[in-house]
Protein backbone atom coordinates (compact mmCIF):
# COMPACT_ATOMS: atom_id res chain seq x y z
CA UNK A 1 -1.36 -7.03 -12.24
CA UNK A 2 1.93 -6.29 -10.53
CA UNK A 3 1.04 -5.71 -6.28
CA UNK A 4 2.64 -2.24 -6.55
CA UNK A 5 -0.08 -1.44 -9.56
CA UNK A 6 -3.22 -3.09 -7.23
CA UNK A 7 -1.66 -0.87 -4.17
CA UNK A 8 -1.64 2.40 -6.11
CA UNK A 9 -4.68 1.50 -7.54
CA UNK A 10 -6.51 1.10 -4.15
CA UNK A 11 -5.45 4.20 -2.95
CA UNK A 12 -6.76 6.53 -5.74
CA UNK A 13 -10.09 4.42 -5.10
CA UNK A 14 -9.30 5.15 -1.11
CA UNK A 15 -7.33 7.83 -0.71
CA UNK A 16 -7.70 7.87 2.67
CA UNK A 17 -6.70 4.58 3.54
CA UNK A 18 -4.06 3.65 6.19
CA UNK A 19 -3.14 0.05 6.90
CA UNK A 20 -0.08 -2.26 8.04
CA UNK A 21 1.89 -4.33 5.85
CA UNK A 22 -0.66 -7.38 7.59
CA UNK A 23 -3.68 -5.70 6.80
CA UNK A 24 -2.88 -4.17 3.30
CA UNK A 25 -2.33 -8.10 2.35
CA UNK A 26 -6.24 -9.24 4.03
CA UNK A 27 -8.20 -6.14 2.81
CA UNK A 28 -6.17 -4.24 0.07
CA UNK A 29 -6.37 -6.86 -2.70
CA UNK A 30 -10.26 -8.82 -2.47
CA UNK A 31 -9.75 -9.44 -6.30
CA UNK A 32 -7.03 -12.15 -5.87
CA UNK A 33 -7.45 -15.14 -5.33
CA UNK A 34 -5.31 -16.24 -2.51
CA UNK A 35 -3.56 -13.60 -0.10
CA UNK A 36 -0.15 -12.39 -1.33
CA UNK A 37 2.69 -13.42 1.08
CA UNK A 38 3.49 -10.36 3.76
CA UNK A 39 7.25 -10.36 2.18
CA UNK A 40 5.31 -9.68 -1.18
CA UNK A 41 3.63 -7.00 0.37
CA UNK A 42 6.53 -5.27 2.43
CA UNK A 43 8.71 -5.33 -0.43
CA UNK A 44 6.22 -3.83 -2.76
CA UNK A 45 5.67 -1.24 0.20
CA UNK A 46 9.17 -0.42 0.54
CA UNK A 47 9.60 0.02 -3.63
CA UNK A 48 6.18 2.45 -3.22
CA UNK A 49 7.59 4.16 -0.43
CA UNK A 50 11.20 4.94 -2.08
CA UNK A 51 9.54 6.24 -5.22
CA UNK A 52 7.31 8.78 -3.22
CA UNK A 53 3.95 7.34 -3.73
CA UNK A 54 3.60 5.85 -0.33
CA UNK A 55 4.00 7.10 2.97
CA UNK A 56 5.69 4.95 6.31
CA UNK A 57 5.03 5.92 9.80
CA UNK A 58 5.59 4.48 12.85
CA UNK A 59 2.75 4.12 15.09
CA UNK A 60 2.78 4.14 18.77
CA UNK A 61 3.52 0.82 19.28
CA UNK A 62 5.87 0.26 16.90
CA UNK A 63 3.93 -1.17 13.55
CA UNK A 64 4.58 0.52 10.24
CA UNK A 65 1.76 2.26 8.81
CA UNK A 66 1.21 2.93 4.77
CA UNK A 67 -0.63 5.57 3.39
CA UNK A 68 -0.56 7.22 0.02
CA UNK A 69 1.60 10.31 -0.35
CA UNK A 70 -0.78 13.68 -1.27
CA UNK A 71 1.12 14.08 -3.98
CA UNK A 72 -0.06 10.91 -5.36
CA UNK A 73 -3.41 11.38 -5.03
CA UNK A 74 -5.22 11.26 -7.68
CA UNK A 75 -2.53 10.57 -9.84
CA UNK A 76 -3.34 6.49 -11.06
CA UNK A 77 -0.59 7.07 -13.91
CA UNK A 78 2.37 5.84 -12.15
């Protein structure tokens, strides 16, 4: 399964769920077998994040933050 599909498909499951590029790689994706590399993960991100399914924010100090765009929600056809 592609990262972007696992990503999506975590947040329909959690659609609350707001995580770093690090920690998206640890918790995100249990199901694999060995942790996808954070350059794996960013770039998946960023491709999520230009299409409108994912949301980037800064955070105080200075990590992005993902989070799954409300008009995504509940939407696992994309």
């Amino acid at each position: 399964m592609p990262i972007q599909a696992e990503i999506l498909s975590y947040l329909a499951q959690h659609p609350g769920a707001k995580d770093t590029a690090e920690g998206i790689a640890e918790w995100w994706m249990p199901a694999r077998k060995t942790r996808p590399a954070l350059t794996e993960v960013r770039d998946a991100m960023e491709d999520l994040v230009s299409r409108g399914l994912v949301i980037a924010e800064q955070g105080a100090d200075g990590r992005v933050f993902y989070r799954g765009s409300p008009r995504n929600q509940g939407n696992k056809n994309n």
